[in-house]
Protein backbone atom coordinates (compact mmCIF):
# COMPACT_ATOMS: atom_id res chain seq x y z
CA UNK A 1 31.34 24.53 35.00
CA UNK A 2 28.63 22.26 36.87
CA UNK A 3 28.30 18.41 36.43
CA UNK A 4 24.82 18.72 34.61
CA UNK A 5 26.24 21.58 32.39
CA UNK A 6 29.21 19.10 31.49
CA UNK A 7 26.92 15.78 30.81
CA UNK A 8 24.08 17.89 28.51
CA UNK A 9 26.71 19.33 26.40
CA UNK A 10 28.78 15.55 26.00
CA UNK A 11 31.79 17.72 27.60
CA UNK A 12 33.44 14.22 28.70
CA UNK A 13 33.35 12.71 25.05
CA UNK A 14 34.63 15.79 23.70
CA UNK A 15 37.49 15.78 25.94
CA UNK A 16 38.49 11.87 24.91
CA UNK A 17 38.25 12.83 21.36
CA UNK A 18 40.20 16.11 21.98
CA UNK A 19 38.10 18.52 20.65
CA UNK A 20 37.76 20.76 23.71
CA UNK A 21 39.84 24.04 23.83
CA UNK A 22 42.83 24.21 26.86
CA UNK A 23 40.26 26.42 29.09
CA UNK A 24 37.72 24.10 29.10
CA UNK A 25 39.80 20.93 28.86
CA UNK A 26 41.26 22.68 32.61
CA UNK A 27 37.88 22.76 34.30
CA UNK A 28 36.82 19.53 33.10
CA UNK A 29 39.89 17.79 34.48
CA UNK A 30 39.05 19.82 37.95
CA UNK A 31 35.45 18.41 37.69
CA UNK A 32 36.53 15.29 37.52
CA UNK A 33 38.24 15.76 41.03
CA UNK A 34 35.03 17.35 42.29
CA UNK A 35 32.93 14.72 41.08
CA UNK A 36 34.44 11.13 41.13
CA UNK A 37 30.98 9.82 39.14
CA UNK A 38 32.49 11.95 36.32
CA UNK A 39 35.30 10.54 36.24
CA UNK A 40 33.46 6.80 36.04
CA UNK A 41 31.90 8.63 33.63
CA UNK A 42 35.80 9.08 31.38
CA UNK A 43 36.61 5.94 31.80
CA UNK A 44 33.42 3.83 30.62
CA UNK A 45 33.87 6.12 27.58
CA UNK A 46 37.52 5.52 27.56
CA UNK A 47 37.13 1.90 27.27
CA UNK A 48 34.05 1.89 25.36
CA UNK A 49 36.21 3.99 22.69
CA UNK A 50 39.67 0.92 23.37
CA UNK A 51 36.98 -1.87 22.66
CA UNK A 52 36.29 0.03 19.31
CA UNK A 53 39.97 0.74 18.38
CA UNK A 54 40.42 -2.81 19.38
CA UNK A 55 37.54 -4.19 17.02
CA UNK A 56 38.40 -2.04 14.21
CA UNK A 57 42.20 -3.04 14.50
CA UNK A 58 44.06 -4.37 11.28
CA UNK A 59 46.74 -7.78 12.05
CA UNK A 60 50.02 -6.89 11.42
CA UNK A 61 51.58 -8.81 8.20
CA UNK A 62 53.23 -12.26 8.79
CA UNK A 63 56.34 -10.84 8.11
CA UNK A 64 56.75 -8.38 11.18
CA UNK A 65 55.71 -10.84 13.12
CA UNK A 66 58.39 -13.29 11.64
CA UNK A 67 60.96 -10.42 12.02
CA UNK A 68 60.29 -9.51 15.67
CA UNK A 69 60.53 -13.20 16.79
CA UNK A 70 64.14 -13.59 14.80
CA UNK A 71 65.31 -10.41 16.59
CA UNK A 72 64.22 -11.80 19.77
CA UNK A 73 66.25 -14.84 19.56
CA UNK A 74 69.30 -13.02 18.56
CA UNK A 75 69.73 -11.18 21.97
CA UNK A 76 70.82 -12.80 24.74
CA UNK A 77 68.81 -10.67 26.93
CA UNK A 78 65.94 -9.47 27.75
CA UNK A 79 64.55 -5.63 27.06
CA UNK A 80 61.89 -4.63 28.54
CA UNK A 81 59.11 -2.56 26.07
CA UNK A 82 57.56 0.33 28.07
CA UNK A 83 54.39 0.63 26.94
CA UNK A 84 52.31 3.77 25.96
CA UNK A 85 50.46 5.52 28.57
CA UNK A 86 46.81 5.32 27.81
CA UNK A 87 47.05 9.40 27.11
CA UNK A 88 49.14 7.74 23.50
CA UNK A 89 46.45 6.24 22.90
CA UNK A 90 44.13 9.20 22.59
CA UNK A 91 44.92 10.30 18.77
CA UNK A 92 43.92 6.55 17.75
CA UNK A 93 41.39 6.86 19.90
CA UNK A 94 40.33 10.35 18.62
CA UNK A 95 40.43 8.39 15.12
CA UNK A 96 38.09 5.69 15.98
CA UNK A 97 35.68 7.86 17.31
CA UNK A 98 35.02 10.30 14.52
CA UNK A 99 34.87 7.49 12.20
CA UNK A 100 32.30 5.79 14.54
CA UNK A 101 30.51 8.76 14.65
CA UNK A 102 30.78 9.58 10.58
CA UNK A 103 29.56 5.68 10.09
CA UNK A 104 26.54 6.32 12.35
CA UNK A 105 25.49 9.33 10.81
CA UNK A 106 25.80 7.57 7.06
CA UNK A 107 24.00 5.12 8.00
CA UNK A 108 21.03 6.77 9.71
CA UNK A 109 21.34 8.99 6.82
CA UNK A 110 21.22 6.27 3.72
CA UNK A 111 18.41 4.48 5.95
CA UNK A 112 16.16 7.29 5.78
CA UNK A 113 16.69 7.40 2.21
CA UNK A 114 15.66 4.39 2.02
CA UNK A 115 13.07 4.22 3.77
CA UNK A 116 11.59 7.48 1.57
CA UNK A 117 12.28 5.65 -1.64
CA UNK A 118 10.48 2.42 -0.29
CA UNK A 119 7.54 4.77 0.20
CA UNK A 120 7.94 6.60 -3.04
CA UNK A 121 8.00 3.37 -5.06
CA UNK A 122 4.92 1.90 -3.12
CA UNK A 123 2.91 4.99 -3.64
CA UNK A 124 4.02 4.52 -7.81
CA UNK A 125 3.15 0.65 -7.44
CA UNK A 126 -0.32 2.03 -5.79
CA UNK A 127 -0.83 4.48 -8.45
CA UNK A 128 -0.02 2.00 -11.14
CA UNK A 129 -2.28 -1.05 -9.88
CA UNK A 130 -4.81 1.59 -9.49
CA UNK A 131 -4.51 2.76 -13.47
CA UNK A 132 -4.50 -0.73 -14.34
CA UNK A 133 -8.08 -1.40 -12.88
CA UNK A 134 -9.34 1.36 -14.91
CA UNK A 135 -7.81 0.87 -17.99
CA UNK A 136 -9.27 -2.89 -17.35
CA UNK A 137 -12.59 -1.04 -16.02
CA UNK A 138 -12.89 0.86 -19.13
CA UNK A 139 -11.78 -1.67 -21.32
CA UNK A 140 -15.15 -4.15 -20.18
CA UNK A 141 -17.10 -0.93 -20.59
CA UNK A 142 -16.04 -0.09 -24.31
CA UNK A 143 -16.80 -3.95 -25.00
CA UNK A 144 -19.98 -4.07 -22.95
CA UNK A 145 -21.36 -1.16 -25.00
CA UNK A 146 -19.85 -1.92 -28.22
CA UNK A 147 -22.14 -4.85 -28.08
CA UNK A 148 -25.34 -3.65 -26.89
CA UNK A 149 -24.85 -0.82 -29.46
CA UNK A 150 -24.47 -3.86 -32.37
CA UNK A 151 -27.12 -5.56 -30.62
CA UNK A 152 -30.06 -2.29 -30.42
CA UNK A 153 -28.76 -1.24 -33.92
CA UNK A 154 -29.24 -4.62 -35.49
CA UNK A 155 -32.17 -4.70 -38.69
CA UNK A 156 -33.45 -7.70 -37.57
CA UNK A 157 -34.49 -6.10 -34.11
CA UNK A 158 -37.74 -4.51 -33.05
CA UNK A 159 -37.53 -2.04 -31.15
CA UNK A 160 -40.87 -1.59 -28.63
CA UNK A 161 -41.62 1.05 -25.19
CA UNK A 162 -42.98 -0.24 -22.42
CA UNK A 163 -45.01 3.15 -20.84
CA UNK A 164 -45.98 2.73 -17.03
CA UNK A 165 -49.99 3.18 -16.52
CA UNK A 166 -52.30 4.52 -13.70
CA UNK A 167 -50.46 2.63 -11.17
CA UNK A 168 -46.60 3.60 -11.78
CA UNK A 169 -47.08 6.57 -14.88
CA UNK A 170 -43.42 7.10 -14.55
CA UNK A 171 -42.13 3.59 -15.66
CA UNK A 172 -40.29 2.94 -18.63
CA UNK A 173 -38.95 0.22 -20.30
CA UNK A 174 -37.45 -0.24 -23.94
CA UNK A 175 -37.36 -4.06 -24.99
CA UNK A 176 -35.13 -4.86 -28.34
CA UNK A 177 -37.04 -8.39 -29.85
CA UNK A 178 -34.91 -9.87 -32.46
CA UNK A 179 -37.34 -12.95 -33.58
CA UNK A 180 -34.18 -14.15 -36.26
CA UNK A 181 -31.56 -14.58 -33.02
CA UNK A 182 -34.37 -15.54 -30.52
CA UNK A 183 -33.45 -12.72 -28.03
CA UNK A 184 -35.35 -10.18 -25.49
CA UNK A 185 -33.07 -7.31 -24.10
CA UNK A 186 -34.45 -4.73 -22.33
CA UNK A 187 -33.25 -1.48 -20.95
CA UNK A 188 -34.28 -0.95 -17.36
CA UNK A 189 -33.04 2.91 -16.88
CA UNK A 190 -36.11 4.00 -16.88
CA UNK A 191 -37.86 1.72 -13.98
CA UNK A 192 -38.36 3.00 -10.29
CA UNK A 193 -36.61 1.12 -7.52
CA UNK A 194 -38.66 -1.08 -4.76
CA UNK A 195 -38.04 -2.29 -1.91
CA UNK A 196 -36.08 -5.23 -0.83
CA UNK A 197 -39.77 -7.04 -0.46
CA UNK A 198 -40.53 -7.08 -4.01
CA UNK A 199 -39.31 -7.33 -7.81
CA UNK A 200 -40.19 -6.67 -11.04
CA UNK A 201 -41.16 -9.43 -13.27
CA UNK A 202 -41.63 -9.74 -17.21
CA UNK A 203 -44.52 -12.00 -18.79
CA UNK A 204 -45.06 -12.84 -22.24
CA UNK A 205 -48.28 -13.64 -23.16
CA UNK A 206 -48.99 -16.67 -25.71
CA UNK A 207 -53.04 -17.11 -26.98
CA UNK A 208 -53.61 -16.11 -23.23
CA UNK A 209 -51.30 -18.08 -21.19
CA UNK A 210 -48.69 -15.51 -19.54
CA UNK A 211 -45.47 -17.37 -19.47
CA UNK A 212 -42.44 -16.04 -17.33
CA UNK A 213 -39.56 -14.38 -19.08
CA UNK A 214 -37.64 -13.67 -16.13
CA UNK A 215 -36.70 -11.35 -12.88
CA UNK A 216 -35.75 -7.68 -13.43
CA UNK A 217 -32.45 -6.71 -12.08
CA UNK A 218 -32.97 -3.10 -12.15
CA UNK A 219 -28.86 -3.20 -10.85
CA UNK A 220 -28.11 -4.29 -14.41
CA UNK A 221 -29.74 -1.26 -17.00
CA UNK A 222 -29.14 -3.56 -20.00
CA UNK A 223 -30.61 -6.89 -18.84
CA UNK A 224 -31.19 -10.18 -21.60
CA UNK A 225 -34.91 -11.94 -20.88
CA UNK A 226 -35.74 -15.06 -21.70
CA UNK A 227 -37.19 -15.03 -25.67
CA UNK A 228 -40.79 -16.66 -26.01
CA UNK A 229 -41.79 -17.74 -29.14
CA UNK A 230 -44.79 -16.60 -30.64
CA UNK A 231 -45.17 -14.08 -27.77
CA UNK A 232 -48.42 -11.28 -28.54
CA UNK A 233 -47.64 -9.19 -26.28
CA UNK A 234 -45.16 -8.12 -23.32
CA UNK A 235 -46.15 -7.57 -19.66
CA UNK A 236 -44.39 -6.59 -16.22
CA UNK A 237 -45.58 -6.93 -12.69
CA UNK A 238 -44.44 -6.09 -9.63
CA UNK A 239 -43.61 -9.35 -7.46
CA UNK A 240 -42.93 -10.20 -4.51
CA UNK A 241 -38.92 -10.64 -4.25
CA UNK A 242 -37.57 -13.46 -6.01
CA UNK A 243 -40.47 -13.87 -8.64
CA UNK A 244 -43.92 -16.11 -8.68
CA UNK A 245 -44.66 -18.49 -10.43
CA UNK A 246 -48.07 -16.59 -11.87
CA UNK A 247 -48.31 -13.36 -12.34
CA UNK A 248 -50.12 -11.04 -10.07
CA UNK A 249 -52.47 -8.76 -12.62
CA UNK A 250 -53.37 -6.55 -10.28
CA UNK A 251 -49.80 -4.81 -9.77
CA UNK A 252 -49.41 -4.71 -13.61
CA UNK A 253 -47.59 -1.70 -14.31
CA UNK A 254 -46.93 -1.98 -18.32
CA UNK A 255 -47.35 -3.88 -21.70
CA UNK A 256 -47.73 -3.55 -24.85
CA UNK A 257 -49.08 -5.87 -27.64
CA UNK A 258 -46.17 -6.99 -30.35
């Protein structure tokens, strides 16, 4: 049995502990006379496993201690105590160890449960945070078109299309007038995007005069305008981004008269 064979397979820590068999116990003890690092080797772990023992010692009650100094003083001489050889030692010390080693392993174990039921619970609070957005998401959604529904589907509304001509055919826009509330909503589905240069823009015109009714924001498909009274008609332009303060009538793309 070689030294590298005996210090892979923790032969030395088996052998404090006792839990070798006699054959192997005998060529462990004649390794240790073959190689004197092995035996440095038995007694670190010897002590290591004393300074345990030691720790993990319970105090005598008061009363044996009481007892043994009464005795003491009733002899007129001294004894002398042999003490153990450290071999005595060895079943306490066989003791310590395995409840060392059944402490480590309880521990490692109950940490890795815990650490898997940290994970589990931050995956549920994920999950859950995560269902409350949508609930919250859905929520603004049922609201948002529970009022645009009351809004297209009130009697006092008009409801007018906006059809693109020569120079955008595929445009579309519905507007919902209500002249009782004073209010201009228009659905912008229907309208192609442009580029980051430019915007749409929506014009009402009064005996002439086309007055601005605001930006489009195609991002937004139900949009509220600004509401111009006495308004004969309804016009968009393309703009450049941002809006003018005119319109441009040569990138008119729809209108229609009210």
């Amino acid at each position: 049995m070689d030294k590298t064979y005996i210090l892979d397979n923790n032969l030395i820590t088996r052998y404090v502990i006792g839990d070798l068999d006699s054959n192997e116990r005998i060529q462990v003890e004649e390794a240790f006379v073959t190689h004197p690092e092995l035996k440095d080797e038995l007694n670190r772990i010897e002590s290591s496993l004393e300074a345990l023992a030691i720790d993990n010692a319970i105090d005598a009650p008061a009363k044996v201690k009481d007892d043994l100094l009464s005795a003491i003083k009733s002899k007129s001489e001294v004894k002398t105590i042999a003490l153990p050889k450290s071999n005595a030692l060895r079943p306490y010390l066989n003791i310590a160890a395995s409840l060392a080693i059944l402490l480590t392993a309880s521990t490692v174990y109950l940490f890795t449960q815990l650490n898997a039921t940290k994970d589990q619970l931050e995956v549920v609070e994920t999950e859950n945070v995560e269902l409350n957005n949508d609930i919250d998401a859905l929520h603004n959604s049922l609201e948002e078109a529970s009022k645009w529904y009351a809004l297209v589907n009130n009697p006092n509304v008009a409801k007018y299309i906006l059809k693109g001509n020569d120079l955008m055919p595929e445009a579309k826009v519905i507007s919902y007038v209500n002249d009782t509330d004073k209010s201009v909503v228009i659905n912008t589905a229907y309208l192609p995007k442009l580029d980051d240069d430019h915007d749409y823009q929506m014009w009402a015109d009064v005996e002439g005069v086309m007055i601005d009714m605001g930006v489009i924001n195609t991002e937004t498909e139900m949009l509220a305008m600004t509401y111009i009274d006495h308004a004969e008609s309804l016009n968009i332009t393309i703009e450049p981004a941002g809006g003018n303060d005119h319109p441009t009538v040569s990138k008119l793309i729809t209108n229609i008269y009210l």
